[in-house]
Protein backbone atom coordinates (compact mmCIF):
# COMPACT_ATOMS: atom_id res chain seq x y z
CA UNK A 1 67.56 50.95 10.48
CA UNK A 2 65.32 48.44 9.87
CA UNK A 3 66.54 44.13 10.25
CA UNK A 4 64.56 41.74 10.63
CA UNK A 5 63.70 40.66 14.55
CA UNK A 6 64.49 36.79 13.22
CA UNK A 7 68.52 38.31 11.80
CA UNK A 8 69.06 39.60 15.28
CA UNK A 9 68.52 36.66 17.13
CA UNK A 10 70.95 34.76 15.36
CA UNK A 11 73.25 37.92 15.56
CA UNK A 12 73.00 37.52 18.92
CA UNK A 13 73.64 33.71 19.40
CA UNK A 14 76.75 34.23 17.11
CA UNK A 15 78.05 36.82 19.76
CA UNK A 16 77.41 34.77 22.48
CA UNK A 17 79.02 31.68 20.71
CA UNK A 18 82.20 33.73 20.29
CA UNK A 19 82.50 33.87 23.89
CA UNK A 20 82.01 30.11 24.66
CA UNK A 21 83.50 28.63 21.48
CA UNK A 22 86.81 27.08 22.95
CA UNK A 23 89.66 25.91 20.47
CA UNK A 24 91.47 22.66 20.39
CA UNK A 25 94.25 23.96 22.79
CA UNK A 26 92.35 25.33 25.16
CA UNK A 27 90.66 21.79 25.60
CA UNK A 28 94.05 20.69 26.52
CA UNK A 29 94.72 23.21 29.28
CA UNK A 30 95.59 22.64 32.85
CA UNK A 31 91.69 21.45 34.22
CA UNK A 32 92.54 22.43 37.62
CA UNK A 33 92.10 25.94 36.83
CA UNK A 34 89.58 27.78 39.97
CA UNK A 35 89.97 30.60 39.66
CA UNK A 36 87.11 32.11 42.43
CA UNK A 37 86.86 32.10 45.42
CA UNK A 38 83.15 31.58 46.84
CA UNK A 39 81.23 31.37 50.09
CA UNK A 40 77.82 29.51 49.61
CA UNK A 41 76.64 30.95 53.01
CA UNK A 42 77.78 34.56 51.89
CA UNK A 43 77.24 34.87 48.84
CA UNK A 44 73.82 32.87 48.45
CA UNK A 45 72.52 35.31 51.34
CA UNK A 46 73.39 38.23 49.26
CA UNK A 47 72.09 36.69 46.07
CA UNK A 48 68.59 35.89 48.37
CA UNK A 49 68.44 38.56 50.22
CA UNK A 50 69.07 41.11 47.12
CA UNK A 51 66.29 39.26 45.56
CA UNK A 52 63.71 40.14 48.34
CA UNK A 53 65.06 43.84 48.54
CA UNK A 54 64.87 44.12 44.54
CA UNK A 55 61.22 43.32 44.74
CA UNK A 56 60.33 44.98 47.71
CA UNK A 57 62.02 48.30 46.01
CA UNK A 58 60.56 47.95 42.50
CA UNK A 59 57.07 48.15 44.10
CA UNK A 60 56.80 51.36 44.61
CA UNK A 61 58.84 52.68 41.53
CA UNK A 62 56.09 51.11 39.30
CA UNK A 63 53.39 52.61 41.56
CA UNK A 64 54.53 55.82 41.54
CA UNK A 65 51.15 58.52 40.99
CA UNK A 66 49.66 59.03 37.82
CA UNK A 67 51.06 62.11 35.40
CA UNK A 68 48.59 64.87 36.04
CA UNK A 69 46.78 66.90 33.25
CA UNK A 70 49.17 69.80 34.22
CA UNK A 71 51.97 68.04 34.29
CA UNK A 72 51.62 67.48 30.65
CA UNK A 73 50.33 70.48 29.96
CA UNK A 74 54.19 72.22 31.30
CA UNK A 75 55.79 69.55 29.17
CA UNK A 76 58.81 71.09 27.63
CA UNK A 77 60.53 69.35 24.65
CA UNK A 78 63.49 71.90 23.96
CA UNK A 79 64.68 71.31 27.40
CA UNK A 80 65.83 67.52 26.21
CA UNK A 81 69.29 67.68 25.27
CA UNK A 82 70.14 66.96 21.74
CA UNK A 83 72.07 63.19 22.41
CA UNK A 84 68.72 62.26 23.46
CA UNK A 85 65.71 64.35 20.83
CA UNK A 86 66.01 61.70 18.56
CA UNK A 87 64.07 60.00 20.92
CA UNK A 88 60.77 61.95 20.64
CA UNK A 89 60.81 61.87 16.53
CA UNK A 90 60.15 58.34 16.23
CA UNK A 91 57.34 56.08 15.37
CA UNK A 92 54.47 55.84 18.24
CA UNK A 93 52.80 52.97 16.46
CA UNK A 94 55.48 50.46 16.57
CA UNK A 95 55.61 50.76 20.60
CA UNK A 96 54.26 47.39 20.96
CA UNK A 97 56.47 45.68 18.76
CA UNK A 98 59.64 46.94 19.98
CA UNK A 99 58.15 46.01 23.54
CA UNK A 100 58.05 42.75 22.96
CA UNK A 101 61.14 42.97 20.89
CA UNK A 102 62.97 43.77 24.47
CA UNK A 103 61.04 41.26 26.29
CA UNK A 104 62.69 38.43 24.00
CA UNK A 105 66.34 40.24 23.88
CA UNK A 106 66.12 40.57 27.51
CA UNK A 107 65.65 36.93 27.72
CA UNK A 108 68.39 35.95 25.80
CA UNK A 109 70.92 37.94 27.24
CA UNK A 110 70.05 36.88 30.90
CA UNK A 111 70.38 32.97 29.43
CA UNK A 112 73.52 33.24 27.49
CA UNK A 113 75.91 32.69 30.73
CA UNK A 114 74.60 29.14 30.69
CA UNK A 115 76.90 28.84 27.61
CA UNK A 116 79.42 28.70 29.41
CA UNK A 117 78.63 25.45 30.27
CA UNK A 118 79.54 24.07 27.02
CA UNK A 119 83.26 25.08 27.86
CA UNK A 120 84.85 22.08 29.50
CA UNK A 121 87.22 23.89 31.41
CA UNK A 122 83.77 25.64 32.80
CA UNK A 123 81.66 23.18 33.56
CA UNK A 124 83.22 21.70 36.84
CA UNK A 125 82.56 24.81 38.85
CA UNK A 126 78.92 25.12 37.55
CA UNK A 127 77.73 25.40 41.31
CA UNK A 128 80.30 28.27 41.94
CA UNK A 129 79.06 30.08 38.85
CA UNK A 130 75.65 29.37 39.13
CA UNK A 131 75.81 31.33 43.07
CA UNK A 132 77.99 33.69 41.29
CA UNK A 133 75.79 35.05 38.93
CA UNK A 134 72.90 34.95 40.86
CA UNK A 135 74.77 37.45 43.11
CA UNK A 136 76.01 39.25 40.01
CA UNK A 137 71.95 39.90 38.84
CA UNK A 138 71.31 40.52 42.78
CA UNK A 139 73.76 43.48 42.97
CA UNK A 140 72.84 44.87 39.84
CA UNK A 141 69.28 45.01 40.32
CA UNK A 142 69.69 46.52 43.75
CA UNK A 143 71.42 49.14 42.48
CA UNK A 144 68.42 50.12 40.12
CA UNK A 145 65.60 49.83 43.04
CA UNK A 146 67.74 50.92 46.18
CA UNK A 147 70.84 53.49 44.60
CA UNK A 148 70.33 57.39 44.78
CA UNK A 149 70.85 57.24 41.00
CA UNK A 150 67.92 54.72 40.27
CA UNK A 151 64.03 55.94 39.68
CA UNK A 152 63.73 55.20 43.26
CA UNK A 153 65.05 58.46 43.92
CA UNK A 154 65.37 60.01 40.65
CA UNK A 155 62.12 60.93 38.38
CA UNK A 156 62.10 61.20 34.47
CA UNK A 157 59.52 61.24 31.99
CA UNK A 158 59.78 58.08 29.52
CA UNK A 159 59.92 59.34 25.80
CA UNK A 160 56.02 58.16 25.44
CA UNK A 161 54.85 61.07 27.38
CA UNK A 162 55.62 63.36 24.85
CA UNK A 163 53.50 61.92 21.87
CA UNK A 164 50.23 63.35 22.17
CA UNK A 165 49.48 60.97 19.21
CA UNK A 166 49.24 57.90 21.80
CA UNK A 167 46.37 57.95 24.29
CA UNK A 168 46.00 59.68 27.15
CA UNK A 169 45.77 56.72 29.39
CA UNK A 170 48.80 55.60 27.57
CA UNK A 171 50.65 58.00 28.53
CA UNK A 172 49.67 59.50 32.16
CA UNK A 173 50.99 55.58 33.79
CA UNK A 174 53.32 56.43 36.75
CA UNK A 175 55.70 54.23 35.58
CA UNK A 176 56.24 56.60 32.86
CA UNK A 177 57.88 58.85 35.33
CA UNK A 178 61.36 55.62 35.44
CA UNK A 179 62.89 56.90 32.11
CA UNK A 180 66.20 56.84 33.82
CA UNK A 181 67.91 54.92 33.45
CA UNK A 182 67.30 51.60 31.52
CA UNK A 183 67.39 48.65 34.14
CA UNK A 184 66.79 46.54 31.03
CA UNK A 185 69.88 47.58 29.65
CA UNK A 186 71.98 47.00 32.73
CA UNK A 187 70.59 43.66 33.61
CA UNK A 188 71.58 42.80 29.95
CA UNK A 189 75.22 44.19 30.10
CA UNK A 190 75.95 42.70 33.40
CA UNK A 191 74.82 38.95 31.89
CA UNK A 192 77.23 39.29 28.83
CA UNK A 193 79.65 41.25 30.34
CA UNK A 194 79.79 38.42 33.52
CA UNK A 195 79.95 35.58 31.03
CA UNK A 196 82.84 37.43 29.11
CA UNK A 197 84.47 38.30 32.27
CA UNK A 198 84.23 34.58 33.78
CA UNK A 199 84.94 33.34 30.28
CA UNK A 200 88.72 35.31 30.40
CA UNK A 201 89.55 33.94 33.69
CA UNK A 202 89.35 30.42 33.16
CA UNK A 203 91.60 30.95 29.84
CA UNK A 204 93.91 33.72 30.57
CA UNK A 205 95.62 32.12 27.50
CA UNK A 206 93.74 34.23 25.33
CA UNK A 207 95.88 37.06 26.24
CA UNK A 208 94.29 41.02 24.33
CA UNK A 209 91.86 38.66 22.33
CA UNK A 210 89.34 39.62 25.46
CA UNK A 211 88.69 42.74 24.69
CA UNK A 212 87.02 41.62 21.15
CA UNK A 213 84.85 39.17 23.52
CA UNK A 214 84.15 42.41 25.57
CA UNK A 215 83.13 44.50 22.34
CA UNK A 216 81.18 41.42 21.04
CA UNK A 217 79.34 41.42 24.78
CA UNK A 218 78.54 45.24 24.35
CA UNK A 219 76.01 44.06 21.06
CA UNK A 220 72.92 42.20 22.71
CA UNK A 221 72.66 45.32 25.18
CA UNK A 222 73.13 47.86 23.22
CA UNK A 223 70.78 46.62 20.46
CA UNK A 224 68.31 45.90 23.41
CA UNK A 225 68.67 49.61 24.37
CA UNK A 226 67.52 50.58 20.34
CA UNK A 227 64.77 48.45 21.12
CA UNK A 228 63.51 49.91 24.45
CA UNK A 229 64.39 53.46 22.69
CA UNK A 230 62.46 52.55 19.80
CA UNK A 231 59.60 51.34 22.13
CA UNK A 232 59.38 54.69 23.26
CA UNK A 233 60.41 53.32 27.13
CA UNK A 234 63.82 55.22 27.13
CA UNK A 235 66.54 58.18 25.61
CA UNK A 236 69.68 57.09 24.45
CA UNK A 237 71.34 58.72 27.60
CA UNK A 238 68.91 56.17 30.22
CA UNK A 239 70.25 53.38 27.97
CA UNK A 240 74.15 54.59 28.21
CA UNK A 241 73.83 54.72 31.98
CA UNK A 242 72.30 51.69 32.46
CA UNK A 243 75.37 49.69 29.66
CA UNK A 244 78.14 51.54 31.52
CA UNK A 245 76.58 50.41 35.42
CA UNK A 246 75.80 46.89 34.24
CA UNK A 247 79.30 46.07 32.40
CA UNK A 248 81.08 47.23 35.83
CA UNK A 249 79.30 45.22 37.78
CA UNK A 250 79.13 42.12 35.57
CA UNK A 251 82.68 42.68 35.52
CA UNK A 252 83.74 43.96 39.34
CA UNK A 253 81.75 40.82 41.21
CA UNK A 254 83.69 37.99 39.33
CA UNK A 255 86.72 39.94 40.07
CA UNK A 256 86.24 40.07 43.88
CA UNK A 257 85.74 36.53 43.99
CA UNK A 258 89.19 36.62 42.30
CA UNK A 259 90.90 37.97 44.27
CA UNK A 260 92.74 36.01 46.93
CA UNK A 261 90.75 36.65 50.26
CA UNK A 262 92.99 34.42 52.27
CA UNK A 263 95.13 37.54 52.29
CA UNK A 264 93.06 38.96 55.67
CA UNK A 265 93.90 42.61 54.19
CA UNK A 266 90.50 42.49 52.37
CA UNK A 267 87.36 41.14 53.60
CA UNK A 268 83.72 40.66 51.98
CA UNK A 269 80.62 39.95 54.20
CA UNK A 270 77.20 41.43 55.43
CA UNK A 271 76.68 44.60 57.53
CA UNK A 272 73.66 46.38 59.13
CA UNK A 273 72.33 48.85 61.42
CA UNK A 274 69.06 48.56 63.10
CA UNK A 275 67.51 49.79 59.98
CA UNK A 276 69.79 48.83 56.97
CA UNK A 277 71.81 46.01 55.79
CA UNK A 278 74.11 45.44 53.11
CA UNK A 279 77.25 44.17 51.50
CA UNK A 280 80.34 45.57 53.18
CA UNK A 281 83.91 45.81 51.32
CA UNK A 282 86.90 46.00 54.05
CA UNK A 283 90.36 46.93 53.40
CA UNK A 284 92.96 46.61 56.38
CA UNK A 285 96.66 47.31 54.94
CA UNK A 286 99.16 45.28 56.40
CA UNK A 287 96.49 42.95 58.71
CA UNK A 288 98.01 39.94 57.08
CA UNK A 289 101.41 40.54 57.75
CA UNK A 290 100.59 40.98 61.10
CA UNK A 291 98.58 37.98 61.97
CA UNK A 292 102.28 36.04 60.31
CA UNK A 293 104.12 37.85 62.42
């Protein structure tokens, strides 16, 4: 599969055009259209705070120790499953290429939200959105450096460490040991999939045509996860994990703020202990009805 880098940038702006391009009639549609609900207090302390937990947690993920001689030496290829030994048949000397390859797509995908924008029935909650997605990139990252199912807790070798054709010193980098899963790839499906998501509930209008917009939004990620497969960085199952995780939650945070909290059967808002704190999700059936009656 070879296209040129240039092809699938302007692949990708096409995709991300289909999911801002509004038509006359939606230009004429009811402007008074909010359809989220935010807390600037709330939700910018969970979009600040994640950002200080995210960085405290990737610390030591990317210092994790150094793969040892023996290590290497036990390295077993026929235990990778066959989804994923494609991975370890590839090209070692086009690593750097396809690195910065997903540095770039990365980029883009992280930016393209700020399409929306262009939309005019958009624009006038720009604030909203802005806090929004900031909490949207919080949550997912936090889930990468802080879940049970992120490198924090969980360690793979990357693809690399298998070709004995690269360096040693190449290869024996403790952040070799994060193969799963691709935090790249989630960060990258939660932009797209948030701007699709955000996109749909501003113009309900649209009606099934969504779910195109959603299959257009899986593209950047999932060409960014060939890239960081083809850089050697992950196997196709890291990059699956890390799509599915980062379309739900590009997907589930707009939709919370959707939902109408003024019914006092749900609440959002901040817990901790004396040594944790997070984001807390309440449900009290039949609370509202109460505080009527």
């Amino acid at each position: 599969m070879k296209i040129p880098f240039a092809k699938l940038i302007l692949i990708f702006l096409f995709v991300c055009s289909c999911c801002i391009k509004g038509s006359a009639q939606n230009n004429l549609l009811d402007s008074s259209r909010h359809p989220y609900k935010i807390n600037y207090w709330l939700d910018g302390s969970i979009a600040g705070v994640g950002g200080v937990t995210n960085y405290l947690g990737i610390l030591p993920i990317v210092r994790k120790k150094e793969i040892s001689i023996t290590e290497f030496q036990n390295l077993n290829r026929d235990i990778i499953p066959g989804f994923d030994r494609w991975a370890l048949n590839l090209d070692p000397t086009q690593v750097s290429k396809y690195n910065t390859y997903t540095d770039i797509t990365l980029v883009l995908c992280m930016a393209a939200p700020a399409g929306l924008a262009l939309n005019k029935s958009i624009q006038k909650d720009w604030g909203k959105l802005l806090v929004m997605y900031l909490e949207t990139m919080s949550v997912v990252s936090n889930i990468y450096t802080q879940s049970f199912i992120g490198p924090a807790f969980q360690s793979k070798f990357r693809p690399i460490v298998y070709y004995d054709a690269l360096p040693y010193s190449q290869r024996n980098d403790g952040n070799n040991r994060n193969s799963f899963y691709s935090g790249h790839v989630a960060t990258a499906a939660a932009a797209t999939f948030f701007m699709v998501k955000v996109y749909s509930d501003y113009h309900p209008e649209i009606g099934g045509t969504k779910y195109w917009l959603y299959a257009a939004a899986s593209v950047p990620p999932l060409v960014l996860g060939y890239f960081r497969i083809k850089a050697l960085r992950h196997f196709p199952s890291d990059v699956m994990t890390g799509f599915m995780i980062g379309a739900a939650t590009g997907i589930i945070i707009p939709e919370l703020h959707r939902i109408k909290l003024k019914n006092k059967d749900l609440s959002l808002g901040l817990s901790s202990t004396g040594d944790w704190a997070g984001l807390s999700l309440k449900w009290q059936p039949g609370l509202s009805k109460s505080l009527k009656n």
